[in-house]
Each structure stands twice: as structure tokens, then as C-alpha cells.
C-alpha atoms as a PDB file:
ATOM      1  CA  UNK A   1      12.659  71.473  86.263  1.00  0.00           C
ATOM      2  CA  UNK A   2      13.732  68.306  88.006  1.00  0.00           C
ATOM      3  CA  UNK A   3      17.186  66.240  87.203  1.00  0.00           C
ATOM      4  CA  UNK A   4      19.058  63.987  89.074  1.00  0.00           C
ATOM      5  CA  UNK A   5      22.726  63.444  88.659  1.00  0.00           C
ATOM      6  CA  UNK A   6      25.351  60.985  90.584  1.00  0.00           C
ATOM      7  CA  UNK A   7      27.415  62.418  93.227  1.00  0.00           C
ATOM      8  CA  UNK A   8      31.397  62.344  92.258  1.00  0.00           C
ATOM      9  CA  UNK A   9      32.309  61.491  96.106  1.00  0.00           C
ATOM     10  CA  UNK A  10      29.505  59.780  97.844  1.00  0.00           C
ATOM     11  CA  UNK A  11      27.859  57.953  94.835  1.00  0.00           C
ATOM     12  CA  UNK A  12      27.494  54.938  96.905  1.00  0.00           C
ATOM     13  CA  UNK A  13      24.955  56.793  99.468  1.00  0.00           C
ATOM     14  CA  UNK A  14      23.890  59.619  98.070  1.00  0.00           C
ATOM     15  CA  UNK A  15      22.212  61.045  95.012  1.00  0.00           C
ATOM     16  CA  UNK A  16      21.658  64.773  94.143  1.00  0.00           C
ATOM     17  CA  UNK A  17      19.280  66.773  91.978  1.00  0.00           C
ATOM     18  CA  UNK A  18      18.186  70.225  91.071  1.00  0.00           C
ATOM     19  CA  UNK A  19      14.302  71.188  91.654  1.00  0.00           C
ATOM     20  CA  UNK A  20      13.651  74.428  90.620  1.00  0.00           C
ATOM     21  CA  UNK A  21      10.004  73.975  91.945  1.00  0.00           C
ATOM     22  CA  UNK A  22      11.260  73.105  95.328  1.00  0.00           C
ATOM     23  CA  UNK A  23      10.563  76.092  97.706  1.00  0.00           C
ATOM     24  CA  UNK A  24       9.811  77.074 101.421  1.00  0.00           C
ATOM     25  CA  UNK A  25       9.620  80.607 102.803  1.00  0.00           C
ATOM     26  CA  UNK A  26      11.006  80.038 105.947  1.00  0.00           C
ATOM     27  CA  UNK A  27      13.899  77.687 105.219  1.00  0.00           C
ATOM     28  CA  UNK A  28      17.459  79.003 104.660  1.00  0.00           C
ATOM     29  CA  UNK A  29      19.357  76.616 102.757  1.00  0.00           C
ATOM     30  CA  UNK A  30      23.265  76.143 102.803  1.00  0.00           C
ATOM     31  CA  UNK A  31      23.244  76.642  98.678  1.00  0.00           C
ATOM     32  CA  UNK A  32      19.916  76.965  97.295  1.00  0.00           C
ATOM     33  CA  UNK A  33      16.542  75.237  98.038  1.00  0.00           C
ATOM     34  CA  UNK A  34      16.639  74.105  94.564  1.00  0.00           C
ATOM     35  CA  UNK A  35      19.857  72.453  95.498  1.00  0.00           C
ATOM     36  CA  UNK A  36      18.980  68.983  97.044  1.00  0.00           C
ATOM     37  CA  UNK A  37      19.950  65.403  97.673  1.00  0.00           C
ATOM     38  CA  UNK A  38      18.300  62.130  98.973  1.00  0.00           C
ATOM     39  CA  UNK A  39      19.633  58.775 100.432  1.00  0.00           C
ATOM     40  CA  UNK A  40      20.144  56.052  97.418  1.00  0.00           C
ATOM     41  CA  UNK A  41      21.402  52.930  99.365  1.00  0.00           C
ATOM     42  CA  UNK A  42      23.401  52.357  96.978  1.00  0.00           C
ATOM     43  CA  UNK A  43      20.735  51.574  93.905  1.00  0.00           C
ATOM     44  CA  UNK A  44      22.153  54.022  91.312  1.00  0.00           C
ATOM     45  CA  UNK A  45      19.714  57.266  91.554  1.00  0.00           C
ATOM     46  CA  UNK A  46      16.652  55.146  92.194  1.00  0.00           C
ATOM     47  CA  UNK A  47      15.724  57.669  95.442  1.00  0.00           C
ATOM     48  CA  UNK A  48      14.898  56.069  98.480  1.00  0.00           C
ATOM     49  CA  UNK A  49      14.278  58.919 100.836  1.00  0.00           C
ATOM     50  CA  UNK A  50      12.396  62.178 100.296  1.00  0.00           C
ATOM     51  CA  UNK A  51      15.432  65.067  99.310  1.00  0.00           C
ATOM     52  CA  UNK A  52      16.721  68.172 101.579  1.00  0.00           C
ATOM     53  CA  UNK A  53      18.472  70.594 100.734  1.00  0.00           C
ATOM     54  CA  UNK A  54      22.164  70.168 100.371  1.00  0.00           C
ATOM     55  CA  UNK A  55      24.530  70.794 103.511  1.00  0.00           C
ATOM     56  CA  UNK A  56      27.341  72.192 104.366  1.00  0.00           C
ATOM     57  CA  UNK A  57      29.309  68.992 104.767  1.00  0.00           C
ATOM     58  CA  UNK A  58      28.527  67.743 100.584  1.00  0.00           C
ATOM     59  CA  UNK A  59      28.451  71.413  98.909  1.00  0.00           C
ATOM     60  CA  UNK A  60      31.800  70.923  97.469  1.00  0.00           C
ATOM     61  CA  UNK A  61      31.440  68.236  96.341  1.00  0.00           C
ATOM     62  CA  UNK A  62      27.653  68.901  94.982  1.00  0.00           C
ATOM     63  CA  UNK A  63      28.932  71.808  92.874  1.00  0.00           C
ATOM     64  CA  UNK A  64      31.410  69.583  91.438  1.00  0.00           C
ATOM     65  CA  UNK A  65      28.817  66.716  90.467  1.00  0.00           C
ATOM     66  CA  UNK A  66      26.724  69.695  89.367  1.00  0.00           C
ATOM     67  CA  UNK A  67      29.382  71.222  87.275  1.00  0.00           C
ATOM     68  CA  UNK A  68      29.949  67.852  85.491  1.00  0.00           C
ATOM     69  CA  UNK A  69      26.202  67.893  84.530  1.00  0.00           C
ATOM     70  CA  UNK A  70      25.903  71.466  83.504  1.00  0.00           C
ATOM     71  CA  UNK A  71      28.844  70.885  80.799  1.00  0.00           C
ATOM     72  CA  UNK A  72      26.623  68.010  78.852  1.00  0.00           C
ATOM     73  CA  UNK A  73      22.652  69.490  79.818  1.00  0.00           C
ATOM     74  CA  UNK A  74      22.197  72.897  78.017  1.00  0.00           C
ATOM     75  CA  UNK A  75      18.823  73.212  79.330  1.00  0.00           C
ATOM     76  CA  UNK A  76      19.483  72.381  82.947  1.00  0.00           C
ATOM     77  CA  UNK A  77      22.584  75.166  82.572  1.00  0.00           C
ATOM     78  CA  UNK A  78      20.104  77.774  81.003  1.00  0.00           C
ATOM     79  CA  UNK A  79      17.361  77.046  83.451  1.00  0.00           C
ATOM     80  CA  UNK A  80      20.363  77.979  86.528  1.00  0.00           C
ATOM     81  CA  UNK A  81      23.001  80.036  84.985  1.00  0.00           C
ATOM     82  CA  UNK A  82      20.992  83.074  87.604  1.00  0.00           C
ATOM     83  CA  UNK A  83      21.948  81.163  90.637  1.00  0.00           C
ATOM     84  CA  UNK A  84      25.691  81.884  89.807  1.00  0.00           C
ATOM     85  CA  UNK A  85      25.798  85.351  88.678  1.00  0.00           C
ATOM     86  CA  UNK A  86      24.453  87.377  91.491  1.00  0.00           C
ATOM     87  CA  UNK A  87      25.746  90.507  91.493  1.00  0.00           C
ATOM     88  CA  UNK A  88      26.100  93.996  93.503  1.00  0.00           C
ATOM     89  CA  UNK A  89      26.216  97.504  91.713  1.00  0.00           C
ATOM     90  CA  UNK A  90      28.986  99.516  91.933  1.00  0.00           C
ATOM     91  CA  UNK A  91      27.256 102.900  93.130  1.00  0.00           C
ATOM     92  CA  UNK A  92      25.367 100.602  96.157  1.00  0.00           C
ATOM     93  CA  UNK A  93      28.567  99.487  96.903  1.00  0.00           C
ATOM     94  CA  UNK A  94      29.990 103.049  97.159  1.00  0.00           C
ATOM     95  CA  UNK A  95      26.715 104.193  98.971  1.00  0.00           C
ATOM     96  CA  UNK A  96      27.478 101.415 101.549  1.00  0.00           C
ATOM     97  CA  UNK A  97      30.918 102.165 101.833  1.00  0.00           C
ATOM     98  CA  UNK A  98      30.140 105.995 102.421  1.00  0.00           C
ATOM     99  CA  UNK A  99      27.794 105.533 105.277  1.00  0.00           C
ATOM    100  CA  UNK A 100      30.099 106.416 107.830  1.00  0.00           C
ATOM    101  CA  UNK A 101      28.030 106.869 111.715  1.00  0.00           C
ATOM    102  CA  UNK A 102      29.709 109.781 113.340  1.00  0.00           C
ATOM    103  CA  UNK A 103      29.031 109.551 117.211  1.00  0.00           C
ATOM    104  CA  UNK A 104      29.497 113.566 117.525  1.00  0.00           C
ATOM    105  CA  UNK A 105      27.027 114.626 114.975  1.00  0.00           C
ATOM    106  CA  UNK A 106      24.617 111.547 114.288  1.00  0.00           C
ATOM    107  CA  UNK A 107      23.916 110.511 118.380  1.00  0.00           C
ATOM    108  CA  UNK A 108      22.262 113.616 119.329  1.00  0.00           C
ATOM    109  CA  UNK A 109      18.040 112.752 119.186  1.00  0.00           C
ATOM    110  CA  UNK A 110      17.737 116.071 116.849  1.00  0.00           C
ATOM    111  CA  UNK A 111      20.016 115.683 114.298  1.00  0.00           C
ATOM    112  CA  UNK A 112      19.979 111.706 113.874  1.00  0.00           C
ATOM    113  CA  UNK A 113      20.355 110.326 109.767  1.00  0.00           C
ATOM    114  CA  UNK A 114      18.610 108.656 108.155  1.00  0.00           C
ATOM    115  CA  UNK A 115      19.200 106.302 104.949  1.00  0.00           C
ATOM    116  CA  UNK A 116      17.862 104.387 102.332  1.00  0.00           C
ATOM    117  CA  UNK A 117      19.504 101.577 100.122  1.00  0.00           C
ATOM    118  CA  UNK A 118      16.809 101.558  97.669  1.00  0.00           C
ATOM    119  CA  UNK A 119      16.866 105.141  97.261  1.00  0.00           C
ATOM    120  CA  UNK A 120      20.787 105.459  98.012  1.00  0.00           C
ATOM    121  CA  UNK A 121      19.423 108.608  99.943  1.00  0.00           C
ATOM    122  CA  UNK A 122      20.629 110.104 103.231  1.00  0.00           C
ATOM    123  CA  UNK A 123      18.708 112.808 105.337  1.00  0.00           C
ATOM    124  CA  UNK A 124      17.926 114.074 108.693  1.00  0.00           C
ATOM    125  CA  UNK A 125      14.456 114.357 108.247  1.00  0.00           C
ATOM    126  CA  UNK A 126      12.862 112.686 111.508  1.00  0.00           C
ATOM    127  CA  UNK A 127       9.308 112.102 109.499  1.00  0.00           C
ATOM    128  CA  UNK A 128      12.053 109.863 107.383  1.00  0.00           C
ATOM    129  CA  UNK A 129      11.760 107.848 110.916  1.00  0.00           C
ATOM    130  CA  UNK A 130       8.354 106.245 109.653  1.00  0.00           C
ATOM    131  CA  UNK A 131       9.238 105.943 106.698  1.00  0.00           C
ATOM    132  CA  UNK A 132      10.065 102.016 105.961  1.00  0.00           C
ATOM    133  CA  UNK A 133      12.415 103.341 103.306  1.00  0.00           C
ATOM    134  CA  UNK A 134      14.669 104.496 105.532  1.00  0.00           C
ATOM    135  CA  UNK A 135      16.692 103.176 108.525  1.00  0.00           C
ATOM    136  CA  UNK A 136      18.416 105.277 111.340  1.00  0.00           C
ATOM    137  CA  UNK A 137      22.140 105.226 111.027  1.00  0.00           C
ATOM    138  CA  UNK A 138      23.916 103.866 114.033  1.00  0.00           C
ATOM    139  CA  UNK A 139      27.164 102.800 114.953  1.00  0.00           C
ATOM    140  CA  UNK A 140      27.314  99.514 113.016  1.00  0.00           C
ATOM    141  CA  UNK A 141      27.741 101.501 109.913  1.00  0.00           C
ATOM    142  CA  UNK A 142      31.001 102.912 110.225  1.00  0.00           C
ATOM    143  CA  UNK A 143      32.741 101.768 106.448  1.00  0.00           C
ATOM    144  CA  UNK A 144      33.894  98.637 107.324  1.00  0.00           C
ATOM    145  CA  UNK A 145      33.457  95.110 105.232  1.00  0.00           C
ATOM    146  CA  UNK A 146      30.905  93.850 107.819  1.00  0.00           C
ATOM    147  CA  UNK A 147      28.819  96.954 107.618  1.00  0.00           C
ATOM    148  CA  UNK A 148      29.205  97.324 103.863  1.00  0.00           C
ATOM    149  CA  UNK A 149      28.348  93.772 103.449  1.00  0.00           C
ATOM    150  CA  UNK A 150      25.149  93.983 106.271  1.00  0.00           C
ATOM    151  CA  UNK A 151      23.537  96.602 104.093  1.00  0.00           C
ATOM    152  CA  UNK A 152      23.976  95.195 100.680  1.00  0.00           C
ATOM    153  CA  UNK A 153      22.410  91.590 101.306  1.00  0.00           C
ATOM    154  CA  UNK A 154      19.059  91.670 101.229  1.00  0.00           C
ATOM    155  CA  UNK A 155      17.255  90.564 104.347  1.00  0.00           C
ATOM    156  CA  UNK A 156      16.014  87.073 102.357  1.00  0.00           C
ATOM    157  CA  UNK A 157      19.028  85.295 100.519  1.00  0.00           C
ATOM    158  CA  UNK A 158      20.167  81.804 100.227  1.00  0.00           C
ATOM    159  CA  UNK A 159      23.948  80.634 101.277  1.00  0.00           C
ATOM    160  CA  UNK A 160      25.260  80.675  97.526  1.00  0.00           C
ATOM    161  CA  UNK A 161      23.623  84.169  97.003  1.00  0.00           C
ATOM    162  CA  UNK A 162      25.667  85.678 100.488  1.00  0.00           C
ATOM    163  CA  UNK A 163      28.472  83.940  99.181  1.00  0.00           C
ATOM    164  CA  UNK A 164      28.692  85.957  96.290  1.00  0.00           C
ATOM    165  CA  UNK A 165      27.654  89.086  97.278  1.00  0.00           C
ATOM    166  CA  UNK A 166      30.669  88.646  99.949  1.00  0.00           C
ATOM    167  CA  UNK A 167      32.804  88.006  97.287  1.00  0.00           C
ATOM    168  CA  UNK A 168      32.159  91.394  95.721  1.00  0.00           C
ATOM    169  CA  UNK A 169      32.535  93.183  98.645  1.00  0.00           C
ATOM    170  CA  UNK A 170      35.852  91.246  99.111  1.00  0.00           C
ATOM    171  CA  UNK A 171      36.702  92.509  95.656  1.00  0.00           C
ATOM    172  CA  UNK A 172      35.715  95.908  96.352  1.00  0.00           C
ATOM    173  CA  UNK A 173      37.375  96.568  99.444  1.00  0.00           C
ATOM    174  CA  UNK A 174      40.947  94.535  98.463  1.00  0.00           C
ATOM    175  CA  UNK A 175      40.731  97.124  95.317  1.00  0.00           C
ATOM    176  CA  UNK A 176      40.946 100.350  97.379  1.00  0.00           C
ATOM    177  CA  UNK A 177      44.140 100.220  99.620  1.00  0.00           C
ATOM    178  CA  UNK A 178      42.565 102.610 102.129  1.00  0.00           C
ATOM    179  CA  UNK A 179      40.301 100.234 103.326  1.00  0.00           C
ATOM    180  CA  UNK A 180      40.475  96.928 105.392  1.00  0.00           C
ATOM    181  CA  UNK A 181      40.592  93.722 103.912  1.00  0.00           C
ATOM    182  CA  UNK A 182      37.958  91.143 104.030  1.00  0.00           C
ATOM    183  CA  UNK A 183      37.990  87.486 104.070  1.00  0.00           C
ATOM    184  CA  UNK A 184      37.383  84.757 101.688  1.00  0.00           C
ATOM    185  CA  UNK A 185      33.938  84.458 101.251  1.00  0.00           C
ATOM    186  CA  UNK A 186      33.218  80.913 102.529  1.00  0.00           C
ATOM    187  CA  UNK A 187      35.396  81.712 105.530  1.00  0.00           C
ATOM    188  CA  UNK A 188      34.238  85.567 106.734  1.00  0.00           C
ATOM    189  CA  UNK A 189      30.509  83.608 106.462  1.00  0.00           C
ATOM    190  CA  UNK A 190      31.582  80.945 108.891  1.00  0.00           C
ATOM    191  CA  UNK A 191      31.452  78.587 107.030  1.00  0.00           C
ATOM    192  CA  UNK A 192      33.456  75.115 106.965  1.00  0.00           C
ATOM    193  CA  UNK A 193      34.345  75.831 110.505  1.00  0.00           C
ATOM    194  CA  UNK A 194      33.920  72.239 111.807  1.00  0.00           C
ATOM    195  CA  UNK A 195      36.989  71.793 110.018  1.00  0.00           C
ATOM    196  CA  UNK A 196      39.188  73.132 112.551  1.00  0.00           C
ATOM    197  CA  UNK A 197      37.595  71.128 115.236  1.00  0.00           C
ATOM    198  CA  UNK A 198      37.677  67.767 113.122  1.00  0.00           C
ATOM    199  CA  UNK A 199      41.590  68.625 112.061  1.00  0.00           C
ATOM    200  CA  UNK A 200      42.570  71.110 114.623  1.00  0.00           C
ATOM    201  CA  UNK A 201      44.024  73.425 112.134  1.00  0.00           C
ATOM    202  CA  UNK A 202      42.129  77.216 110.370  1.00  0.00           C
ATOM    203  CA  UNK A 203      44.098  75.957 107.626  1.00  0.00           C
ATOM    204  CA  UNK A 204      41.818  73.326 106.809  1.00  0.00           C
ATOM    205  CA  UNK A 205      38.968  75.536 106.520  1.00  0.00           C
ATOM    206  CA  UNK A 206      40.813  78.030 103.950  1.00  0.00           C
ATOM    207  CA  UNK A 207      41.461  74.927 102.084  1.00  0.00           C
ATOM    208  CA  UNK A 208      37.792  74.239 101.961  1.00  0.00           C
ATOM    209  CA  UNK A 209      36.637  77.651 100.987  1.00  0.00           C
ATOM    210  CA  UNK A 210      39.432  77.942  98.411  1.00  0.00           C
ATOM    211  CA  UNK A 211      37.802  74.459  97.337  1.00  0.00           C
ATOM    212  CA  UNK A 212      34.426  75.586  97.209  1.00  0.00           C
ATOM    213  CA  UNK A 213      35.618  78.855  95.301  1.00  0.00           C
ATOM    214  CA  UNK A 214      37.023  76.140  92.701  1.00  0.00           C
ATOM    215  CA  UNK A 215      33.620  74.100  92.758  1.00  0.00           C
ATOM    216  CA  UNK A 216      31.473  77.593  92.376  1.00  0.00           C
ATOM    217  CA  UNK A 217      33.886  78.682  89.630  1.00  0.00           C
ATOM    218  CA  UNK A 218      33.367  75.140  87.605  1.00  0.00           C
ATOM    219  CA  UNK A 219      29.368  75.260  87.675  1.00  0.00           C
ATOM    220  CA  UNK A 220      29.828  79.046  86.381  1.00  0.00           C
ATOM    221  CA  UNK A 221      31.934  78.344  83.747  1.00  0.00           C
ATOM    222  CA  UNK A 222      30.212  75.769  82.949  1.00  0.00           C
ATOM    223  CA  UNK A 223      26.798  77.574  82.659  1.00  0.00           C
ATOM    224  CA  UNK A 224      28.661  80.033  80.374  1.00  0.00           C
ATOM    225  CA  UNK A 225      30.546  77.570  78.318  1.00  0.00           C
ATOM    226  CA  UNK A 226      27.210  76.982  75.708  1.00  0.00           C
ATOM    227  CA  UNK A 227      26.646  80.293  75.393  1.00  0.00           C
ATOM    228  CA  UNK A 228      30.115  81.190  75.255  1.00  0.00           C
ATOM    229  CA  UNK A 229      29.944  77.694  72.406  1.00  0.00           C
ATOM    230  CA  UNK A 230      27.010  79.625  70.176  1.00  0.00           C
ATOM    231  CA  UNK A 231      28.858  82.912  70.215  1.00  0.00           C
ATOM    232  CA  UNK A 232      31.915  81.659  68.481  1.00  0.00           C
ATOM    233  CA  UNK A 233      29.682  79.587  66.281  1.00  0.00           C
ATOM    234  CA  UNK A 234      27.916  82.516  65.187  1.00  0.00           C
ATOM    235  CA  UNK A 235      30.878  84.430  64.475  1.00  0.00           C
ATOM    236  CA  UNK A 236      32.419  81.518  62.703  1.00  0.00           C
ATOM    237  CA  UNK A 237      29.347  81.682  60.753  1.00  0.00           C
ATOM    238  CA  UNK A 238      29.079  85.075  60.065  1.00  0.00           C
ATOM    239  CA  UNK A 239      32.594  85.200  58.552  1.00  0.00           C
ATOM    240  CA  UNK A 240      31.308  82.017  56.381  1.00  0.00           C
ATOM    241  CA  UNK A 241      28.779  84.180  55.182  1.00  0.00           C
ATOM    242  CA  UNK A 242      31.468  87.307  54.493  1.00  0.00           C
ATOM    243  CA  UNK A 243      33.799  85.400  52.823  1.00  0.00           C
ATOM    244  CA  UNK A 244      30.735  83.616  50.256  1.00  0.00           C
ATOM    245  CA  UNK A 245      29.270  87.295  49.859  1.00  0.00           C
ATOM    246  CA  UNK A 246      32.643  88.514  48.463  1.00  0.00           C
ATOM    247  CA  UNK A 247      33.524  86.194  46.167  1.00  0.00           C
ATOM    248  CA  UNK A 248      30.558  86.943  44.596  1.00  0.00           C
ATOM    249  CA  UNK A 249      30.397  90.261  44.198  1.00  0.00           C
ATOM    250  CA  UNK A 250      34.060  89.779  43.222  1.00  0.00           C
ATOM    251  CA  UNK A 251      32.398  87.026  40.324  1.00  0.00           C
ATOM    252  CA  UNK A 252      30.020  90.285  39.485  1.00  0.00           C
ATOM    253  CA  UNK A 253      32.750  93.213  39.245  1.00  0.00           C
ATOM    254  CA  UNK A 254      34.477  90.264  36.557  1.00  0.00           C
ATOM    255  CA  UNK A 255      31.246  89.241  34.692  1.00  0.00           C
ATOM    256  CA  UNK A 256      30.663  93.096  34.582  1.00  0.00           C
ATOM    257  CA  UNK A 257      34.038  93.606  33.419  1.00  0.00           C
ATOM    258  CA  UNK A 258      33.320  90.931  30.505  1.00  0.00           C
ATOM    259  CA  UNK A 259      29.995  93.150  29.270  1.00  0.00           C
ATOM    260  CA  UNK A 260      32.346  96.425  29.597  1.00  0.00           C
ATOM    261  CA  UNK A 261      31.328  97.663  25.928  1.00  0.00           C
ATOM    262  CA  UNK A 262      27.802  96.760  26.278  1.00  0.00           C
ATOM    263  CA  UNK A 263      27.217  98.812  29.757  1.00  0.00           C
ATOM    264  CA  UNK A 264      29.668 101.338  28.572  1.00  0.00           C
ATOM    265  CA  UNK A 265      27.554 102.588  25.840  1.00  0.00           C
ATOM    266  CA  UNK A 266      24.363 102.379  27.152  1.00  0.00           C
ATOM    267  CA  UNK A 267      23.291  99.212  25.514  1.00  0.00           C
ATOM    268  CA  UNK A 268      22.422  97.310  28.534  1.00  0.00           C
ATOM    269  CA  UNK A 269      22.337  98.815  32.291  1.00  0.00           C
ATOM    270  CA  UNK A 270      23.983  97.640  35.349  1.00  0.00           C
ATOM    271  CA  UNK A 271      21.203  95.627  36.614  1.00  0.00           C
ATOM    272  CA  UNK A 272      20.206  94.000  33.250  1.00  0.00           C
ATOM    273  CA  UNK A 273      23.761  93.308  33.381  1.00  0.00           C
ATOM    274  CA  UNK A 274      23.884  91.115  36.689  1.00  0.00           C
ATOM    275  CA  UNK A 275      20.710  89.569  35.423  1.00  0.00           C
ATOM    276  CA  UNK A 276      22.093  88.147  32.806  1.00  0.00           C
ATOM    277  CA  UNK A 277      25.221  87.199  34.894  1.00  0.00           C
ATOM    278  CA  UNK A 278      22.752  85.226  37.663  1.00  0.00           C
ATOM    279  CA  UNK A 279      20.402  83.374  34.768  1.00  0.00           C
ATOM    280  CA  UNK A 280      23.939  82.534  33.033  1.00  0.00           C
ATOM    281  CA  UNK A 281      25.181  80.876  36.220  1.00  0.00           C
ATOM    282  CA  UNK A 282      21.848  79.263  37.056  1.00  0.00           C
ATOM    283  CA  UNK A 283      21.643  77.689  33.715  1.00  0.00           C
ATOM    284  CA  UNK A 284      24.943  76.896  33.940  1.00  0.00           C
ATOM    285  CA  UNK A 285      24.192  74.891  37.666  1.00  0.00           C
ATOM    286  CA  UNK A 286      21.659  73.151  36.123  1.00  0.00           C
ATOM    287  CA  UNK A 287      23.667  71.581  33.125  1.00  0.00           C
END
């Protein structure tokens, strides 16, 4: 999918669009490679450069012009809703946090650990040490955010993904009082750091990431917000459909009620009974 939107800050330069077909293997973008923008001159969205992926400087305010989008293109939201709902388990996030590198026990060449994330496994078998399963425990995994964070991104992830998996380890560690806080996300990944050399301040760069938290939060509410729209339809819908269904068997139980004698004494059954009832009130449309 391709769609271009305007930018809400830098309209008179820049467009932006979404390419989900866009992709290299060896580039890391800020956001997402799908994430892109091109030089407009000034001419609307008419694109007068080829597109790059967007940078650091115009994420904010890409997720922004983004977010406006998504709220009005159902398609575009359904096609991208992934990109901002990356998530970590809770038991990798416990198997992180319990590899702990004990410099008594774990440094001598005989009884070194080894571990697995995929397997959430933990062993000192050395034919683990060929395994590429496994990796030897050293003494950058010792519990902290850092090292809980270094083992639960995978080794190939764009800027937004990191972002949010840092944001649930920042959740997970600010939940357990034992351990040391983390970060926001934006900042404990560096980013936005120019800010404090432009301004002169580390205040402006927790502005920014508090900023781009706001921007990231818009585009995933937004993505939710038409699925969020058909659930309550359907549920509006469904109590339609609950409320119709009992008035008519409540118009049954009193046509019933009318042919008491009749179904009391065997004359006519139950079902002949509602029969009559339904041809009764078709005829009775019709007239």
C-alpha cells in the first residue's frame, strides 16, 4: 500500500507517505522503512524528489500527520495497526530479568552457563557452546534494564519497534520496586539528543520524548478507534436484535394466551398455534 498525506508542520517543504512495499535489509530506519517522506517545493503532495525514510528531526511531527490520516482511512489503519502494537511476553521478560552473571560461579572455564531466549533455557552444558541456540552468560547480564532490554530486542528491529519494546521494559521494571528504574523510552535510546546541544538544556529532550510518546499514542489510538467503532456497533446491534426478539415472543405468549381453550384441550398444538399467529400477522401486513 502506498498513501501520501500533508505534513501538519512542514507542509510547505515536505510531504510524507506510508509504503508498505518499501524495504531494504541493511537499512535501519529512525521509525519504520515504510515510514517515508520526499521534498514537495511547495506544490501540494505532487513529489519532487525520490522519498527516505523519515528522521529523527520530523518523527513527531510525522506521527502526528499520520495520526490525522489514520482517524479518516480505515484501510491504511488496518494495513499498520502491527507497527504500533509490538509487544514483549511477560515470562521473556522474567527470563531476562532472572539472568543474573555471577563472577564466582559462572567465570570459571568448567562451569560457564549457558542460555537461550527462544528456549528460555539455562544450562552448563559446554556442547550448548555450539549450539546457536544458546549464548554464554557474561557479565553484561547482571538484571539490570540495559541487560533485560539487550536480550529481549531482537538483533533486526526498526526505531519504533525498540521504542516499544523499551517501553515495556520501562513498565516492567518501574512495577517491581526492587529493581532500578529505566528511562523514557525515546530518551534511554538516545534519542532527540541534539536537543540539548541546539537549546543547551536535557529538559528539552524529555520534552521531545514525552512529545513523541503523545504522537505514538495518537496513531495507536487511532488505529484502534475503527475497530474499537464496529465493536460498539455490533453490540448496539445485537441489543437491537434482543429487544425485537422479545417483543415477539412476548406477542406469542399473548396470541397463545388468546387460543388458551383451544391448546388447552388438545384441539390445536402449540406449534399449529404460532402458525396461525404468524399467517394472521402476515395477512394482516399485507392489508
Amino acid at each position: 500500500m502506498h498513501k501520501k498525506f500533508a505534513s501538519i508542520a512542514n507542509s510547505a517543504k515536505y510531504g510524507y507517505c506510508v509504503d508498505t512495499d518499501a524495504w531494504k535489509y541493511d537499512s535501519r530506519p529512525f521509525l519504520s522503512q515504510a515510514f517515508r517522506m520526499f521534498e514537495t517545493y511547495g506544490d501540494g503532495l505532487c513529489q519532487h524528489s525520490t522519498d527516505w525514510p523519515v528522521s529523527e528531526e520530523f518523527a513527531i511531527d510525522y506521527l502526528f500527520s499520520l495520526a490525522a490520516v489514520l482517524l479518516e482511512d480505515e484501510a491504511l489503519a488496518y494495513q499498520i495497526e502491527s507497527k504500533f502494537h509490538v509487544t514483549v511476553r511477560q515470562d521473556l521478560l522474567d527470563f531476562a530479568a532472572g539472568l543474573i552473571f555471577d563472577p564466582e560461579k559462572d567465570k570459571e572455564w568448567n562451569k560457564k552457563r549457558y542460555y537461550s531466549i527462544s528456549l528460555q533455557k539455562v544450562t552448563r552444558n559446554r556442547e550448548k557452546e555450539h549450539d546457536n541456540r544458546y549464548k554464554e552468560l557474561n557479565e553484561y547480564q547482571n538484571g539490570t534494564p540495559e541487560s533485560i532490554f539487550a536480550l529481549v530486542k531482537p538483533e533486526y528491529c526498526y526505531g519504533l519497534e525498540a521504542w516499544q519494546i523499551a517501553d515495556a521494559v520501562r513498565t516492567y521494571v518501574n512495577d517491581r520496586p526492587k529493581m532500578r528504574g529505566m528511562e523514557m523510552p525515546a530518551v534511554y535510546l538516545k534519542w532527540f539528543e541534539s536537543a540539548k546541544t541546539v537549546r543547551g538544556s536535557q529538559s528539552d529532550q524529555y520534552a521531545l520524548a514525552r512529545l513523541f510518546r503523545d504522537a505514538f499514542d495518537a496513531c495507536q489510538w487511532a488505529c484502534d478507534s475503527h475497530r474499537d467503532r464496529k465493536r460498539a456497533t455490533r453490540e448496539v446491534e445485537q441489543y437491537r436484535e434482543h429487544l425485537e426478539y422479545e417483543a415477539k415472543q412476548e406477542a406469542e405468549q399473548e396470541a397463545l394466551a388468546s387460543l388458551g381453550p383451544d391448546v388447552a384441550d388438545g384441539s390445536i398444538s402449540a406449534s399449529e398455534a404460532i402458525a396461525i399467529i404468524n399467517e394472521a400477522a402476515r395477512t394482516e401486513s399485507a392489508a
